[in-house]
Protein backbone atom coordinates (compact mmCIF):
# COMPACT_ATOMS: atom_id res chain seq x y z
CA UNK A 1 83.60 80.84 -113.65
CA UNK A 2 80.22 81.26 -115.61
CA UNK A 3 79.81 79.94 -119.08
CA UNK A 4 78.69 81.72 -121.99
CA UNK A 5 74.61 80.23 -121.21
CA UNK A 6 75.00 82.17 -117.74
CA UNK A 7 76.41 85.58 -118.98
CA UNK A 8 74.40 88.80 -119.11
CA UNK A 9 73.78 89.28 -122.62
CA UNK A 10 75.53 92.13 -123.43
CA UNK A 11 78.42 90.05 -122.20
CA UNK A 12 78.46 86.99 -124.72
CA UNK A 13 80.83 87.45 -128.03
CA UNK A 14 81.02 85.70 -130.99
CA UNK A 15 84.37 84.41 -132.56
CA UNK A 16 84.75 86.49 -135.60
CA UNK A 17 88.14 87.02 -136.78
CA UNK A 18 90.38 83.76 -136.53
CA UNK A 19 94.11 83.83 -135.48
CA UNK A 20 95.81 84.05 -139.11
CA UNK A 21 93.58 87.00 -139.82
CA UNK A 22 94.47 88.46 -136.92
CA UNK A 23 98.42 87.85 -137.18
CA UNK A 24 97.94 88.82 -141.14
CA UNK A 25 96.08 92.22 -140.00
CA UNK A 26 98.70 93.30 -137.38
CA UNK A 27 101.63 91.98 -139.19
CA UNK A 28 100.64 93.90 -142.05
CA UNK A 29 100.22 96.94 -140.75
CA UNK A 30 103.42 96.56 -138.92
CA UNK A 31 105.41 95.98 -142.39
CA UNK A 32 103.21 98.57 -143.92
CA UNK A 33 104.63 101.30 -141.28
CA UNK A 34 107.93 100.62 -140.96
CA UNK A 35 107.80 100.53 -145.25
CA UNK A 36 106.87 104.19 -145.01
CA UNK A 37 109.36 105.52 -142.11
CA UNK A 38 112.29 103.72 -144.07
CA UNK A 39 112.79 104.33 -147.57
CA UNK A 40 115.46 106.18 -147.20
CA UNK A 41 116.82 105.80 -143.82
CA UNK A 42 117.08 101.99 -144.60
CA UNK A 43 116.87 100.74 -147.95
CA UNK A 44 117.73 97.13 -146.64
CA UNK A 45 114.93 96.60 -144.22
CA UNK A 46 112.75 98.79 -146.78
CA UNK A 47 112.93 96.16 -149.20
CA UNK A 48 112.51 93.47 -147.17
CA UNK A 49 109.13 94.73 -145.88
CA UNK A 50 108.16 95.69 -149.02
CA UNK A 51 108.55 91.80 -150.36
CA UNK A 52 106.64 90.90 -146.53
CA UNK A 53 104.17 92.76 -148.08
CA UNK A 54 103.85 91.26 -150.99
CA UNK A 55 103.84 87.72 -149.07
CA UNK A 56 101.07 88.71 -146.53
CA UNK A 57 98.91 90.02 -150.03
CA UNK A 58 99.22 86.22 -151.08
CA UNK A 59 98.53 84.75 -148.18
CA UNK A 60 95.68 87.20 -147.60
CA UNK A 61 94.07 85.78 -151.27
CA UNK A 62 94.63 82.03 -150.14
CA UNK A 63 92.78 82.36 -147.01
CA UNK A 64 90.24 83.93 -148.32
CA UNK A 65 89.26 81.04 -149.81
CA UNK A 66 90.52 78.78 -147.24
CA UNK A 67 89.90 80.28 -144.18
CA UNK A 68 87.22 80.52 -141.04
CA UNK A 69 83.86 82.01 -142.53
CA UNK A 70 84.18 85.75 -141.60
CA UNK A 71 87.86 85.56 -143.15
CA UNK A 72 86.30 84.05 -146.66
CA UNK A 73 85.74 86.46 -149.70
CA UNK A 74 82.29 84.76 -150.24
CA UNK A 75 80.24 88.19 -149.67
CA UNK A 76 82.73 90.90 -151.04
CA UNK A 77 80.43 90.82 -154.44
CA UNK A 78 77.23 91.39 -152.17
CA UNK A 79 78.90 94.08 -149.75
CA UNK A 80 80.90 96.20 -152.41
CA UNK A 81 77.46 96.39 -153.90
CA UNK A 82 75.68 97.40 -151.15
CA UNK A 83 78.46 100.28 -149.64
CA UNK A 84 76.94 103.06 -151.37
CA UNK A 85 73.95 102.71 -150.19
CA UNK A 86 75.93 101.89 -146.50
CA UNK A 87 77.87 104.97 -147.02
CA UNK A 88 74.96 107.16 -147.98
CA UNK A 89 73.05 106.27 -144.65
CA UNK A 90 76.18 106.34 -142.59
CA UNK A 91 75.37 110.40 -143.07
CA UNK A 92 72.57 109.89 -141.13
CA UNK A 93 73.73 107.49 -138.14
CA UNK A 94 72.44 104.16 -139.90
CA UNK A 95 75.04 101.73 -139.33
CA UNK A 96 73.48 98.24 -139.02
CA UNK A 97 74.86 95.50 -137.45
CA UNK A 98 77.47 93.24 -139.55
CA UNK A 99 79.64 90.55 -137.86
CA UNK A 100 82.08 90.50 -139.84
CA UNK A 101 82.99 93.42 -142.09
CA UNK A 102 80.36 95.94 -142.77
CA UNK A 103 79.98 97.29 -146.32
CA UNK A 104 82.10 99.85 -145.70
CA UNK A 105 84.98 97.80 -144.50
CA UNK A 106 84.56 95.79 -147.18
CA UNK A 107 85.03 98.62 -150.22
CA UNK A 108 88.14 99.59 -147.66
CA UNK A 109 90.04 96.15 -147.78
CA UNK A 110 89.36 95.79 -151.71
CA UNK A 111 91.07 99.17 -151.94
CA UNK A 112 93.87 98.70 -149.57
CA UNK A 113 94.81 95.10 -150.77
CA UNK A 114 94.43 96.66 -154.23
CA UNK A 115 96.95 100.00 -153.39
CA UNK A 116 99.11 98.11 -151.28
CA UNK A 117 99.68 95.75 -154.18
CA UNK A 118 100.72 98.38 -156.64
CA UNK A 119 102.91 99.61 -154.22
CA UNK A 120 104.72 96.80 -153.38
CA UNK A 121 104.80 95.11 -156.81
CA UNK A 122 105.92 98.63 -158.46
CA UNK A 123 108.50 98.71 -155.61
CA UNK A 124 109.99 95.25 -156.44
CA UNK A 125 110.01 96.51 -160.15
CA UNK A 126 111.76 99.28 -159.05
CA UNK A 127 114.97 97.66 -158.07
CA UNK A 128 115.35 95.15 -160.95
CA UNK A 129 117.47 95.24 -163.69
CA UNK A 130 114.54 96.21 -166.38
CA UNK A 131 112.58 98.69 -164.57
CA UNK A 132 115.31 100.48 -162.22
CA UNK A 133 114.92 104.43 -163.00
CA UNK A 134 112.10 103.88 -164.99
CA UNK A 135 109.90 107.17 -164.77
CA UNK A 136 106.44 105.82 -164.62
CA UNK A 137 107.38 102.78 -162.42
CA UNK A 138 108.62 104.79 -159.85
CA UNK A 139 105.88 107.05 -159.97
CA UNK A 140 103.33 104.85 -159.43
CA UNK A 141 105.42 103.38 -156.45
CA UNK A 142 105.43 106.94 -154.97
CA UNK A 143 101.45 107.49 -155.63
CA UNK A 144 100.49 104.18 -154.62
CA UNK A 145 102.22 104.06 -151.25
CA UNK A 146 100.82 107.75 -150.67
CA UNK A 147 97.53 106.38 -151.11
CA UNK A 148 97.83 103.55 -149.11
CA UNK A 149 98.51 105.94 -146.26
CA UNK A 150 95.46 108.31 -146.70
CA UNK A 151 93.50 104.82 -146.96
CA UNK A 152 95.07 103.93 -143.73
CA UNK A 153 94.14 107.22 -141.76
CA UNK A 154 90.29 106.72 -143.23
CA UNK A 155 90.70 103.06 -142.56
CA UNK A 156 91.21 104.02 -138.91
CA UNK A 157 88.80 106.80 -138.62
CA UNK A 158 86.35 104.39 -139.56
CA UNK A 159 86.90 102.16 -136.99
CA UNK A 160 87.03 104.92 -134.71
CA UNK A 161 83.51 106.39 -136.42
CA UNK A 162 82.06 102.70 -135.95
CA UNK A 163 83.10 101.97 -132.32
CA UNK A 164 81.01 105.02 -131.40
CA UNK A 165 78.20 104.92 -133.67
CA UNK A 166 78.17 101.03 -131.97
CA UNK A 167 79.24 101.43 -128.60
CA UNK A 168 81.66 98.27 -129.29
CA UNK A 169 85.23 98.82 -129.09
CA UNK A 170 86.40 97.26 -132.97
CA UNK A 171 89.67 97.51 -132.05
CA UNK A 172 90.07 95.28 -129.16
CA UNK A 173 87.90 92.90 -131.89
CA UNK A 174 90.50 92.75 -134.17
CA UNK A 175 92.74 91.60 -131.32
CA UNK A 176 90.49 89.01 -129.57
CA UNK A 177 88.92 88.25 -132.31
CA UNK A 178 85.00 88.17 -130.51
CA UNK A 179 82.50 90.72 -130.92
CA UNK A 180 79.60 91.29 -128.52
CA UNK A 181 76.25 89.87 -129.40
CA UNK A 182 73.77 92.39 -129.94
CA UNK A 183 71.10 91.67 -131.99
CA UNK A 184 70.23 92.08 -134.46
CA UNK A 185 73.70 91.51 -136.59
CA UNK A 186 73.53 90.29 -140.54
CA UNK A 187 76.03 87.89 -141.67
C-alpha cells in the first residue's frame, strides 16, 4: 500500500469537509426533499422534517464556530465579498482554486441557510395556535420553500458547472470529504 509521500500527485487529497458536515449536508438535503414531496400527502412526517430542519440550521450555526477549519464561518465576510467579482469571471472560465468553498458556494449556503430558515420557521408558525391561517405567514412559507428549491437546482448546477470547469468530481468530495491537490488552491 503506498502512502500519501509515494503517490503521483494528482493522486494526493486533502481532508476538507469533516464527518458532521458531511452527515449535516446529506441529512439536510434528505429532510429538505422529502419536506417538498409531502406536504400534503403526509402532514405528519411533513412536520417532522420541517422541525429536522430547523435542528440541522442550529447545529449548522454551532459548528460553524466549533468545527474543523473548512466547516468554520471565519471567511464568509471575505468570500461573500469577493463572489461578484467570482461570478463575473466565472463568464469567462476563471474559476480559481478554493479548498473549501469557493465564493460562489459561499453566497449559495448564506442564501440557502437563510431561505431554508424562513421556510421552516414560517412553517412551524404555521401550525400554532397564533399564526394558523394567517395570510402572510403562510405565504411566505409557500415562497420561501419555492425558493429554496430553485436555490437547490442552481446549487447543483454549480457543482455540476465546477466539476467540469475543474476536472474534480465535487460530488464524491462532499462524500469523502478529500479533494485532490492541485496547486495552486487558496484557503
Amino acid at each position: 500500500m503506498r502512502g500519501v509521500s509515494d503517490r503521483r500527485p494528482a493522486d494526493r487529497t486533502v481532508a476538507v469537509w469533516d464527518l458532521p458536515l458531511r452527515l449535516w449536508h446529506w441529512t439536510l438535503a434528505t429532510c429538505v426533499l422529502v419536506a417538498w414531496f409531502t406536504p400534503t400527502v403526509q402532514d405528519r412526517i411533513h412536520r417532522i422534517v420541517g422541525y429536522s430542519v430547523i435542528g440541522l440550521l442550529v447545529f449548522r450555526l454551532i459548528w460553524g464556530g466549533l468545527g474543523s477549519r473548512y466547516s468554520r464561518f471565519r471567511m464568509t465576510g471575505v468570500r461573500l465579498r469577493a463572489a461578484p467579482g467570482y461570478l463575473w469571471n466565472l463568464r469567462r472560465g476563471m474559476t480559481g482554486r478554493y479548498i473549501g468553498l469557493n465564493p460562489a458556494g459561499t453566497l449559495m449556503l448564506v442564501a440557502l441557510m437563510l431561505a431554508l430558515a424562513v421556510s421552516a420557521i414560517t412553517g412551524a408558525l404555521s401550525v400554532t395556535v397564533t399564526f394558523f391561517g394567517v395570510w402572510w405567514i403562510e405565504d411566505t412559507h409557500a415562497v420561501a420553500s419555492d425558493a429554496v428549491m430553485i436555490l437547490i437546482v442552481l446549487h447543483v448546477a454549480g457543482v455540476v458547472l465546477m466539476s467540469v470547469l475543474q476536472r474534480e468530481n465535487l460530488i464524491r468530495a462532499m462524500i469523502t470529504g478529500r479533494k485532490r491537490i492541485r496547486a495552486p488552491f487558496r484557503d
